[in-house]
PDB file of N, CA and C in Angstrom:
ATOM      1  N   UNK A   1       4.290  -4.408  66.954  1.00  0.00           N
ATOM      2  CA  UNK A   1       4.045  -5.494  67.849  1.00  0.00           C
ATOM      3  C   UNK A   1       2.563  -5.623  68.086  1.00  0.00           C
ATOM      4  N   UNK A   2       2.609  -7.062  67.753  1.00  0.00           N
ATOM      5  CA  UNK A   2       0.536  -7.151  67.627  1.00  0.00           C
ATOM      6  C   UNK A   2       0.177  -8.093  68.935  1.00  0.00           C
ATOM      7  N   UNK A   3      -0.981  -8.020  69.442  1.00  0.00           N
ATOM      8  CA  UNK A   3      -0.911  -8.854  70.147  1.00  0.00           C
ATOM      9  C   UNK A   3      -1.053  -8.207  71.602  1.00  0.00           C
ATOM     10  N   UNK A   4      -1.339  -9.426  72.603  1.00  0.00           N
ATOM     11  CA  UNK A   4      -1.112  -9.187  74.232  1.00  0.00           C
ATOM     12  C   UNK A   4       0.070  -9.264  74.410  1.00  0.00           C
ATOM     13  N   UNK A   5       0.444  -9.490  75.644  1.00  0.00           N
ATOM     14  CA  UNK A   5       1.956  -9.698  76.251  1.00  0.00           C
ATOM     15  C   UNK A   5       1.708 -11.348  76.095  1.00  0.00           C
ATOM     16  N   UNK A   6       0.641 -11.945  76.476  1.00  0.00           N
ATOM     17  CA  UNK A   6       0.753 -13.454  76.470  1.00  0.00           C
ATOM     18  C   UNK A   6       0.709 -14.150  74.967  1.00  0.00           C
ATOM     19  N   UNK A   7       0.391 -13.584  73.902  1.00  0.00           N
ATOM     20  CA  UNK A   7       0.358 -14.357  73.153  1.00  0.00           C
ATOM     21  C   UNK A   7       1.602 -13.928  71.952  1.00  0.00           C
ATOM     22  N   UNK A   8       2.312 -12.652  72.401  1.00  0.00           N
ATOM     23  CA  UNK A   8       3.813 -12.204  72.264  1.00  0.00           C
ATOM     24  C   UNK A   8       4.717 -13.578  73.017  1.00  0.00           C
ATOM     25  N   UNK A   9       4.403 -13.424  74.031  1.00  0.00           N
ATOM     26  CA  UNK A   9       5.546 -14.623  75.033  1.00  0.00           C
ATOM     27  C   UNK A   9       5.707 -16.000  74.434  1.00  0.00           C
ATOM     28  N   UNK A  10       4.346 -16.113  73.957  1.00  0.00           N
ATOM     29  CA  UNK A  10       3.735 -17.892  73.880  1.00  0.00           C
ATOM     30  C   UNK A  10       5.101 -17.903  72.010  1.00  0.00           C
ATOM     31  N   UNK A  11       4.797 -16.499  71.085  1.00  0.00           N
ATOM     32  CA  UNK A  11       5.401 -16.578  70.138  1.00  0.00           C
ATOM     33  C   UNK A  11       7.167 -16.724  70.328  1.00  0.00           C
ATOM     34  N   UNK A  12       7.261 -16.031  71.115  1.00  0.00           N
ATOM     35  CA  UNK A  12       8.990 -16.065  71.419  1.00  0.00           C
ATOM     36  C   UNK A  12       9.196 -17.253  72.201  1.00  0.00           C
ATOM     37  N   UNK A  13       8.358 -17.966  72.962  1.00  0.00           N
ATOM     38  CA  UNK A  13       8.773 -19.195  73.443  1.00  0.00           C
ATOM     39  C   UNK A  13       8.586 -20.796  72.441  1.00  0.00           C
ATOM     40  N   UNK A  14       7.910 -20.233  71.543  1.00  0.00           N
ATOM     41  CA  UNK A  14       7.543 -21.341  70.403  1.00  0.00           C
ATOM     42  C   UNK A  14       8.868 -21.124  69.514  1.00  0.00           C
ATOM     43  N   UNK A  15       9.398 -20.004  69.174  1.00  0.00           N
ATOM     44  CA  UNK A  15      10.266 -19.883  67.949  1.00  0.00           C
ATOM     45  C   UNK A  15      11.896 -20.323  69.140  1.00  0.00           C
ATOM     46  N   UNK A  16      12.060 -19.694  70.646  1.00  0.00           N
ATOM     47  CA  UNK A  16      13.065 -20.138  71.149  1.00  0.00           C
ATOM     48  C   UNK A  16      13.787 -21.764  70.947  1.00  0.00           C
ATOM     49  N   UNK A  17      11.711 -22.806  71.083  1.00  0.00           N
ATOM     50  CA  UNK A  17      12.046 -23.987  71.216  1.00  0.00           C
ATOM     51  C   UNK A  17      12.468 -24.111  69.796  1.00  0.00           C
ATOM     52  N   UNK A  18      11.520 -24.089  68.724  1.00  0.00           N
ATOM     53  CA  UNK A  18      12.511 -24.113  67.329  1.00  0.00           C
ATOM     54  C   UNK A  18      13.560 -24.336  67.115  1.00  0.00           C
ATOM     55  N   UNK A  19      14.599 -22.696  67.884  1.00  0.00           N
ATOM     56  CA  UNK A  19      15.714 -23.060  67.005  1.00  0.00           C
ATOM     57  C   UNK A  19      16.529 -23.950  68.305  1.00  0.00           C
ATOM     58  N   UNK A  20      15.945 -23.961  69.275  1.00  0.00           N
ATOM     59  CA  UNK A  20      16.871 -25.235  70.147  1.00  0.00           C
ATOM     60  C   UNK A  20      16.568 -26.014  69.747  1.00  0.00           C
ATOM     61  N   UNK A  21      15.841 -26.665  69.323  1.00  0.00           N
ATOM     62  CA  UNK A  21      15.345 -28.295  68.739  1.00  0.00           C
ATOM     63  C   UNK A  21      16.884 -29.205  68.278  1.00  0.00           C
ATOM     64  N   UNK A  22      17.277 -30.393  68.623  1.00  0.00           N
ATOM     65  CA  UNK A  22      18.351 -30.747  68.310  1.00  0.00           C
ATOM     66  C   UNK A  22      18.104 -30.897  66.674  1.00  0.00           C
ATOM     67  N   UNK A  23      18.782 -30.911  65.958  1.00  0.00           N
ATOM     68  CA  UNK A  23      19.254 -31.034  64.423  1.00  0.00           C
ATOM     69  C   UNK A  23      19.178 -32.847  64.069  1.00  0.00           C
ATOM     70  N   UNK A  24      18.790 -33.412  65.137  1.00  0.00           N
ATOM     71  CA  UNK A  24      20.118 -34.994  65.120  1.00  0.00           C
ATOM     72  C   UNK A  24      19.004 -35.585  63.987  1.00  0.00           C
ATOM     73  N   UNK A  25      18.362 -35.890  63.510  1.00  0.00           N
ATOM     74  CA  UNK A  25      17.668 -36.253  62.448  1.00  0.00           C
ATOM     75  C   UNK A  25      18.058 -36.412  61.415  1.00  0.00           C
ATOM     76  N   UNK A  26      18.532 -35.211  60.714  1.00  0.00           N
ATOM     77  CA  UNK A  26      18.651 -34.307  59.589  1.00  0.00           C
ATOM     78  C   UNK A  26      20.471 -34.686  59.920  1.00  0.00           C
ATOM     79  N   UNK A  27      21.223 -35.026  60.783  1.00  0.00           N
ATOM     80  CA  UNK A  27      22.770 -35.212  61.282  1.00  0.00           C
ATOM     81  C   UNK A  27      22.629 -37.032  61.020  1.00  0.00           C
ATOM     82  N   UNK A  28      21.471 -37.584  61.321  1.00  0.00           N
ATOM     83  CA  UNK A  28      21.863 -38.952  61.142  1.00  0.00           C
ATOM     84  C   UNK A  28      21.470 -39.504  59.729  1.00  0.00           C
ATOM     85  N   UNK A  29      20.836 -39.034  59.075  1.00  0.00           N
ATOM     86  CA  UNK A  29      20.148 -38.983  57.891  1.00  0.00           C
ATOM     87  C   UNK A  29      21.719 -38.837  57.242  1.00  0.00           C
ATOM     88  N   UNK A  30      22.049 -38.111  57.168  1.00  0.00           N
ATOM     89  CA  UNK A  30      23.286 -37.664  56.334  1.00  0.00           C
ATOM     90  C   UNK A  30      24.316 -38.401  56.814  1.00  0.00           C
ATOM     91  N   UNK A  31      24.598 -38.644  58.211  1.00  0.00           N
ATOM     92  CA  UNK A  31      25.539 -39.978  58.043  1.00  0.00           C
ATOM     93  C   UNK A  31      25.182 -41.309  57.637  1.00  0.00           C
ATOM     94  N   UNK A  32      23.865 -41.747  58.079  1.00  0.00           N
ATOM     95  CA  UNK A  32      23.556 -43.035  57.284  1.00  0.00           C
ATOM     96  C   UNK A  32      23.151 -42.986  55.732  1.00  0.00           C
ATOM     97  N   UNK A  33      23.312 -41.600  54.835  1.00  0.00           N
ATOM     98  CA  UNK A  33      23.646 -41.728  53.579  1.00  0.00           C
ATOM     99  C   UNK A  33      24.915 -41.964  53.253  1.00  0.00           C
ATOM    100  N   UNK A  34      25.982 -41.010  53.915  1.00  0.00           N
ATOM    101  CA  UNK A  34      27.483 -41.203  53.880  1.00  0.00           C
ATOM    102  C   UNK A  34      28.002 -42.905  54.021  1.00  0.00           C
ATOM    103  N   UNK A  35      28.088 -43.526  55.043  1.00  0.00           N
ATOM    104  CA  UNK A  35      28.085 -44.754  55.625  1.00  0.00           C
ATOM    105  C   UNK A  35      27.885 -45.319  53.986  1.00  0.00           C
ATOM    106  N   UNK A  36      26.231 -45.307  53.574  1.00  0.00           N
ATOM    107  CA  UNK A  36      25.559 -46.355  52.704  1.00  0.00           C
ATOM    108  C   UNK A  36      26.522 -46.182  51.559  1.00  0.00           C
ATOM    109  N   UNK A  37      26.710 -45.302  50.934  1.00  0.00           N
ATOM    110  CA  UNK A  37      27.991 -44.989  50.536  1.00  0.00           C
ATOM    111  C   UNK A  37      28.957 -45.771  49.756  1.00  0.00           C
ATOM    112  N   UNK A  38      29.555 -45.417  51.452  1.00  0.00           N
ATOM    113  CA  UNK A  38      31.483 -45.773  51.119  1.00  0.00           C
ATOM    114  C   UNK A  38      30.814 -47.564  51.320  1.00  0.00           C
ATOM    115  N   UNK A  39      29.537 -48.145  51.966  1.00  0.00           N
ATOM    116  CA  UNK A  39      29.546 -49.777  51.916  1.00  0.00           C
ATOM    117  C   UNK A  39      29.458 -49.979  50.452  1.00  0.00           C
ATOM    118  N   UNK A  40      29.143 -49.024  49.612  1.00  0.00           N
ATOM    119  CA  UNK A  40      28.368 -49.213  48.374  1.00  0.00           C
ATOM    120  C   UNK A  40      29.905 -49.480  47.188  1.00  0.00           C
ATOM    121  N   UNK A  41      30.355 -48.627  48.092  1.00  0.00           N
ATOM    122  CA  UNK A  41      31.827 -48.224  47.296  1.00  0.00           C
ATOM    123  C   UNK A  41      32.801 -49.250  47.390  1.00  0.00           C
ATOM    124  N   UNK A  42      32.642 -49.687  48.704  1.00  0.00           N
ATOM    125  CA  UNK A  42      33.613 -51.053  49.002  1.00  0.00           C
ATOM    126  C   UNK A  42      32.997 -52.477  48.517  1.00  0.00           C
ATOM    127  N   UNK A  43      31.768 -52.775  48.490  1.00  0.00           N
ATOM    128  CA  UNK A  43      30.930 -53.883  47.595  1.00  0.00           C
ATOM    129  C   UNK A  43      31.701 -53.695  45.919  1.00  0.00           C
ATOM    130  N   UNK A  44      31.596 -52.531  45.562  1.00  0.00           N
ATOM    131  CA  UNK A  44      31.960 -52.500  44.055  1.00  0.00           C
ATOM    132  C   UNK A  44      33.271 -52.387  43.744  1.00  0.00           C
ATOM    133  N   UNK A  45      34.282 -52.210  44.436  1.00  0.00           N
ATOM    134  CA  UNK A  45      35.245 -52.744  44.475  1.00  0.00           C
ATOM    135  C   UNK A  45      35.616 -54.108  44.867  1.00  0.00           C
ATOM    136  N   UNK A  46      34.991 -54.541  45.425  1.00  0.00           N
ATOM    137  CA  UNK A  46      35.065 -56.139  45.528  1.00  0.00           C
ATOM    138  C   UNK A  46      35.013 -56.953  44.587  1.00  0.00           C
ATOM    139  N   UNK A  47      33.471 -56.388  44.538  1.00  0.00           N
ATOM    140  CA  UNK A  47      33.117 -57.288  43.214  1.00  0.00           C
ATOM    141  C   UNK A  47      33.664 -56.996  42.019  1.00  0.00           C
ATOM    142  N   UNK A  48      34.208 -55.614  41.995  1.00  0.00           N
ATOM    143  CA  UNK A  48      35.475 -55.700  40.130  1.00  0.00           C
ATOM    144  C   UNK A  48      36.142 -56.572  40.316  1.00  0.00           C
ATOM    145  N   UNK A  49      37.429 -56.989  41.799  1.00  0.00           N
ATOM    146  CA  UNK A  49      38.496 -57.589  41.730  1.00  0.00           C
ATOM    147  C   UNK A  49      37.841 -58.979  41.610  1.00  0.00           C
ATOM    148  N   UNK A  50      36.927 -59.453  42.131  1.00  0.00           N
ATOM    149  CA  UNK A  50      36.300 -60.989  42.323  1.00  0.00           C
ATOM    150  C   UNK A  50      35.809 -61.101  40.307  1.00  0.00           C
ATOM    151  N   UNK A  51      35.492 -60.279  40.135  1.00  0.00           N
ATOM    152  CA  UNK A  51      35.235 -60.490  38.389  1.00  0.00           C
ATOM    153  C   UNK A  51      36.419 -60.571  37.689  1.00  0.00           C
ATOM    154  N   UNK A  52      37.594 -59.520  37.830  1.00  0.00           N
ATOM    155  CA  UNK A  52      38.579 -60.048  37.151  1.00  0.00           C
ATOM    156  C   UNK A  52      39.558 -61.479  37.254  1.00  0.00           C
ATOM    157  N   UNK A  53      39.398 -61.765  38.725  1.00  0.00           N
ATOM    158  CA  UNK A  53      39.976 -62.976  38.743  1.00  0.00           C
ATOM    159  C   UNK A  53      39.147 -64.443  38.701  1.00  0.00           C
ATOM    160  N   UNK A  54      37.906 -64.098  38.046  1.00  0.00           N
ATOM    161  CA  UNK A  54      37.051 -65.264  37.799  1.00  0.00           C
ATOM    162  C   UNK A  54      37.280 -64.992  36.152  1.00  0.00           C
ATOM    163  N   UNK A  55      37.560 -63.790  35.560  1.00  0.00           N
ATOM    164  CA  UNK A  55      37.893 -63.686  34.003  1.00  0.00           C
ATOM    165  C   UNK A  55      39.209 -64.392  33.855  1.00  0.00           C
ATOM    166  N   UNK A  56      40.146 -64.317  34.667  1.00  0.00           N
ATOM    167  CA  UNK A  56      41.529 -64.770  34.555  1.00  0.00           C
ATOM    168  C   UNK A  56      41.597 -66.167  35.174  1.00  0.00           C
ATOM    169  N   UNK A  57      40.844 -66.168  35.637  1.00  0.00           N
ATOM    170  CA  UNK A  57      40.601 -68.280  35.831  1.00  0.00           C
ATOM    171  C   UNK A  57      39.701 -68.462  34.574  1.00  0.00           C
ATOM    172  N   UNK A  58      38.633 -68.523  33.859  1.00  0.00           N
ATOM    173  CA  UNK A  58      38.012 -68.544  32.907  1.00  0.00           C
ATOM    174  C   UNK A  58      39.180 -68.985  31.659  1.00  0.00           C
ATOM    175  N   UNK A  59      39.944 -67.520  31.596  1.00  0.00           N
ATOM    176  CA  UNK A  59      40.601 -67.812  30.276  1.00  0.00           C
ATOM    177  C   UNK A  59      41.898 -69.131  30.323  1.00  0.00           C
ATOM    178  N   UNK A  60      42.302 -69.033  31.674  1.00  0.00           N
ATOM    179  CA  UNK A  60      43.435 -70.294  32.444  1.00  0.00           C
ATOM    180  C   UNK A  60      42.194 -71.537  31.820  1.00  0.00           C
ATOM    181  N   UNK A  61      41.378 -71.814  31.990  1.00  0.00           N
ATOM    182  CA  UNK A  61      40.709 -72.953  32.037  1.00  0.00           C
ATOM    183  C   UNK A  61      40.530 -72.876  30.478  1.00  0.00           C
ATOM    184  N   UNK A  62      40.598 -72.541  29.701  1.00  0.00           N
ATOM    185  CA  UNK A  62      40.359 -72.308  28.542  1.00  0.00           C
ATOM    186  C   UNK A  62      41.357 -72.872  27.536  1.00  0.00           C
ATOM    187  N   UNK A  63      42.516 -72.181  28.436  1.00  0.00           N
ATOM    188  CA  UNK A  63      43.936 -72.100  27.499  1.00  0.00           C
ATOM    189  C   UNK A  63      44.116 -74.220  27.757  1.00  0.00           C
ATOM    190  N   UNK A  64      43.811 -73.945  29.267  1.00  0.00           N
ATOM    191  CA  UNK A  64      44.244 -75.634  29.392  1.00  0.00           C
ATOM    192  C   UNK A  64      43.414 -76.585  28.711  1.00  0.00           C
ATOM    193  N   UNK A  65      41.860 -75.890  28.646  1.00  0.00           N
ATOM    194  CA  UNK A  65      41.122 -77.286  27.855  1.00  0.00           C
ATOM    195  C   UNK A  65      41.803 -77.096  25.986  1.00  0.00           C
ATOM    196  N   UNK A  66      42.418 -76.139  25.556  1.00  0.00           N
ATOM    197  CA  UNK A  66      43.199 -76.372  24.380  1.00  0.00           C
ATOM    198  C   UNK A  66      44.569 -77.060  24.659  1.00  0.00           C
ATOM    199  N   UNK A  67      45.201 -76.981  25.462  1.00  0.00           N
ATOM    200  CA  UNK A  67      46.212 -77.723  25.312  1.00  0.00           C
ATOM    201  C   UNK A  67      45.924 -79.237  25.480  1.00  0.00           C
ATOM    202  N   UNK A  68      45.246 -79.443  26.701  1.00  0.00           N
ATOM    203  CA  UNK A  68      44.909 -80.979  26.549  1.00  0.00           C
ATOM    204  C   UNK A  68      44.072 -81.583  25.366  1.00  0.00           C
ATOM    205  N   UNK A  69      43.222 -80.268  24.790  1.00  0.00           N
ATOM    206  CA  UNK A  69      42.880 -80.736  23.257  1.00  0.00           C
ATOM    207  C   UNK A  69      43.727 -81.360  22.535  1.00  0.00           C
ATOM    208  N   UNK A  70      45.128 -81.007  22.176  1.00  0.00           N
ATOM    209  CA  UNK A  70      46.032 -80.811  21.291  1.00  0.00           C
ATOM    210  C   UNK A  70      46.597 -82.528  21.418  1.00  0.00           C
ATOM    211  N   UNK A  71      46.666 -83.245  23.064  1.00  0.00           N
ATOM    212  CA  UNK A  71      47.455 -84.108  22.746  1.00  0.00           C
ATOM    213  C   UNK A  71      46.476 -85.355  22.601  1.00  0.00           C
ATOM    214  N   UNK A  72      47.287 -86.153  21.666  1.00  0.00           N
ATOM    215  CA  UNK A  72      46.003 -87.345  20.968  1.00  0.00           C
ATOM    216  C   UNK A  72      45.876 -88.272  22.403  1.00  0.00           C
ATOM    217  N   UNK A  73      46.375 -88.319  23.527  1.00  0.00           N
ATOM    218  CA  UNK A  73      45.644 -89.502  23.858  1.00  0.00           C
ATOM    219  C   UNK A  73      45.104 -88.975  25.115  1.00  0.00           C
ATOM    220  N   UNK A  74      44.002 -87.755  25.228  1.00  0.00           N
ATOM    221  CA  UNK A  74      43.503 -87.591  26.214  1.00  0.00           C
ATOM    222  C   UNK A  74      41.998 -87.935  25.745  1.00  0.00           C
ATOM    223  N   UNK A  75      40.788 -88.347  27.089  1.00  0.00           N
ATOM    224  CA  UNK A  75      39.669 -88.876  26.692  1.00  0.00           C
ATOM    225  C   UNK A  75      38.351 -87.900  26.304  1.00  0.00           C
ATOM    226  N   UNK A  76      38.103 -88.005  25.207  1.00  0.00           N
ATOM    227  CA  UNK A  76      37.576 -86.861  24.458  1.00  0.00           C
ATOM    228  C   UNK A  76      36.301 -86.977  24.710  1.00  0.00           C
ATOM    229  N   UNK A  77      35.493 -87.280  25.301  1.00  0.00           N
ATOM    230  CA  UNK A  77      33.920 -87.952  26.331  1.00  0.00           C
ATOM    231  C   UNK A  77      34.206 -86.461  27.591  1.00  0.00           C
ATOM    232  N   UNK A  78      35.185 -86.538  27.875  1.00  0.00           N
ATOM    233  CA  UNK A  78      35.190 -85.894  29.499  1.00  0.00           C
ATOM    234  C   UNK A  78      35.802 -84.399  28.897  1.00  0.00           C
ATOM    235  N   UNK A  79      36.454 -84.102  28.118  1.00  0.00           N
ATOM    236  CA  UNK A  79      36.641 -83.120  27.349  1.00  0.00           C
ATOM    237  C   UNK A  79      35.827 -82.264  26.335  1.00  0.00           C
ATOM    238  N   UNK A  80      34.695 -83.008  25.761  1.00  0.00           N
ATOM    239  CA  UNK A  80      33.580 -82.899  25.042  1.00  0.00           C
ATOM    240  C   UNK A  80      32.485 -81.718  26.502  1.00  0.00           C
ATOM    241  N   UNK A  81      32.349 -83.165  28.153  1.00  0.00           N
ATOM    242  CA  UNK A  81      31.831 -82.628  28.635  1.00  0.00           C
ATOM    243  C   UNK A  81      32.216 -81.097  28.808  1.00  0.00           C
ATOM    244  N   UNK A  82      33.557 -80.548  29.450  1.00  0.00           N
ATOM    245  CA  UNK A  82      34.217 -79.414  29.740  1.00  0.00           C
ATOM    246  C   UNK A  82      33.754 -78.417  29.144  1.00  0.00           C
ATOM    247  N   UNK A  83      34.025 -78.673  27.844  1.00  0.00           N
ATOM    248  CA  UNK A  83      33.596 -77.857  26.699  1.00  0.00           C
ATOM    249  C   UNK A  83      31.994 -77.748  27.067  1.00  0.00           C
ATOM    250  N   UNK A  84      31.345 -78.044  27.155  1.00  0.00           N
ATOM    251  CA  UNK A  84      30.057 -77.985  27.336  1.00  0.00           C
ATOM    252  C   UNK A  84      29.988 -77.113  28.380  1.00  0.00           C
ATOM    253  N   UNK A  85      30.317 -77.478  29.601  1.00  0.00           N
ATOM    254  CA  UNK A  85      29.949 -76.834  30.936  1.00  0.00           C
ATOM    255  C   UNK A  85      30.662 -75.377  30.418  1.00  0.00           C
ATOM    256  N   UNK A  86      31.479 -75.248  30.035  1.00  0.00           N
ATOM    257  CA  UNK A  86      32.033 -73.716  29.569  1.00  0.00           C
ATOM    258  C   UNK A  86      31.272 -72.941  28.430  1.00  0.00           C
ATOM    259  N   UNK A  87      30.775 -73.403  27.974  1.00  0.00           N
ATOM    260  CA  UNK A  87      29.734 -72.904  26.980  1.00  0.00           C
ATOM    261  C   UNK A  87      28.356 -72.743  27.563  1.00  0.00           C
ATOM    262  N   UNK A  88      27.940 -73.742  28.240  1.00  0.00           N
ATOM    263  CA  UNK A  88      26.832 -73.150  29.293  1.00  0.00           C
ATOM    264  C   UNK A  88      27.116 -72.337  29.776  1.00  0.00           C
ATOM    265  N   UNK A  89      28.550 -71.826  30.758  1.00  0.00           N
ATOM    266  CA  UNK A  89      28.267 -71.021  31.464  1.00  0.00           C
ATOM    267  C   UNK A  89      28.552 -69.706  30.791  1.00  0.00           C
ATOM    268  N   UNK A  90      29.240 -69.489  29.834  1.00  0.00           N
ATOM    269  CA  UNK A  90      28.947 -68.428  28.995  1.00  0.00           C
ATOM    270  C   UNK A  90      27.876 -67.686  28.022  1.00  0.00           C
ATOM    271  N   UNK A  91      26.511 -68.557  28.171  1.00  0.00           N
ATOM    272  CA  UNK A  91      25.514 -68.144  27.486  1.00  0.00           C
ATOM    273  C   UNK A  91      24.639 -67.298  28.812  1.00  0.00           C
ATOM    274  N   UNK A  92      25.038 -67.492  30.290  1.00  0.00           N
ATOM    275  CA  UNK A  92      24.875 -66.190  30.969  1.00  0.00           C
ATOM    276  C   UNK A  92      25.016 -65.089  31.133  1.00  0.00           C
ATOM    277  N   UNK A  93      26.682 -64.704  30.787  1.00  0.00           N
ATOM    278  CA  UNK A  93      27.651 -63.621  30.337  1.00  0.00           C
ATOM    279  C   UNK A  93      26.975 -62.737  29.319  1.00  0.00           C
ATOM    280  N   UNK A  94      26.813 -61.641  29.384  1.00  0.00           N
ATOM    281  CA  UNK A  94      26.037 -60.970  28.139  1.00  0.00           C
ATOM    282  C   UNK A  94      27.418 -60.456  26.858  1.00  0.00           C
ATOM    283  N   UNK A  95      26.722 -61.001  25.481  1.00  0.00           N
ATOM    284  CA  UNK A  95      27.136 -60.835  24.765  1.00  0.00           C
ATOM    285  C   UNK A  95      28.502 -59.881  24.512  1.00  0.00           C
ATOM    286  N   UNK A  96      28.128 -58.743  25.341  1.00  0.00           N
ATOM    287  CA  UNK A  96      29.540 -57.466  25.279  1.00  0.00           C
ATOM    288  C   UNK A  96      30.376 -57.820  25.836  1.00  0.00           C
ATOM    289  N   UNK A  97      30.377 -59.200  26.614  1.00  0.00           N
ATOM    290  CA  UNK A  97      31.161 -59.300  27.875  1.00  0.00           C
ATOM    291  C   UNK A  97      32.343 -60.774  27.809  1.00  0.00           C
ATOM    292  N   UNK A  98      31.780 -61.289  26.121  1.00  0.00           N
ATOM    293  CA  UNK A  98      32.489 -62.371  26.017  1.00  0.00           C
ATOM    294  C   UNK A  98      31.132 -63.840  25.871  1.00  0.00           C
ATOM    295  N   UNK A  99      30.579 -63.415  26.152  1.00  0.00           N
ATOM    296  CA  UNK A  99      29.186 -64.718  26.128  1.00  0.00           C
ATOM    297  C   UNK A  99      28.493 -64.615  24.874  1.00  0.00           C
ATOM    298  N   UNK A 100      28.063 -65.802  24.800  1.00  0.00           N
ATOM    299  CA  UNK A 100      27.099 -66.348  23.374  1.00  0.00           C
ATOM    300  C   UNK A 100      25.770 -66.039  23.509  1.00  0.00           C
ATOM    301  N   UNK A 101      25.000 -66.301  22.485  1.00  0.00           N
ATOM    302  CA  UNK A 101      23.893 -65.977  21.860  1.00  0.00           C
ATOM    303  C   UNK A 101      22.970 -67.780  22.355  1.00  0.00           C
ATOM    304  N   UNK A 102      22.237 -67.326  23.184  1.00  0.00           N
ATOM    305  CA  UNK A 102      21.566 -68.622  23.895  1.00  0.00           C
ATOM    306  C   UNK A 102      20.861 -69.347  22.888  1.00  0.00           C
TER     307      UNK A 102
END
């Protein structure tokens, strides 16, 4: 033991406050990682189901602009357009994913 009695005391009263010090920092830190998370987790589940059912309207719209292809007296101006707007919007889609080459 080195030291006076006062600068012994001053050490045991510095290390007392230490380990009382609340933790809550280092406690909220780790719940607002947890939290960020499961929001992170529930966004990406969203957005799979919102992608598959914009793939399954996609191909619905698809199947129908062939069938109304098929019969001769629909107006092929407004069908021409369709086709277009669906081909635009597939040159966003990246290639692996079903989209064209811009």
């Amino acid at each position: 033991e080195e030291g006076g009695v006062v600068s012994r005391n001053k050490a045991k009263n510095e290390l007392a406050q230490h380990l009382g010090e609340d933790p809550l920092p280092l406690r909220r830190a780790k719940l607002n990682t947890e939290a960020a998370k499961r929001k992170t987790d529930r966004a990406k589940e969203a957005s799979a189901a919102a992608l598959a059912e914009a793939e399954s309207k996609l191909r619905d719209a698809e199947a129908y602009l062939e069938e109304i292809k098929k019969n001769s007296g629909s107006a092929q101006g407004g069908l021409w357009w369709i086709e277009r707007e669906l081909h635009e919007a597939k040159k966003y889609k990246p290639l692996s994913k079903g989209g064209v080459a811009r």
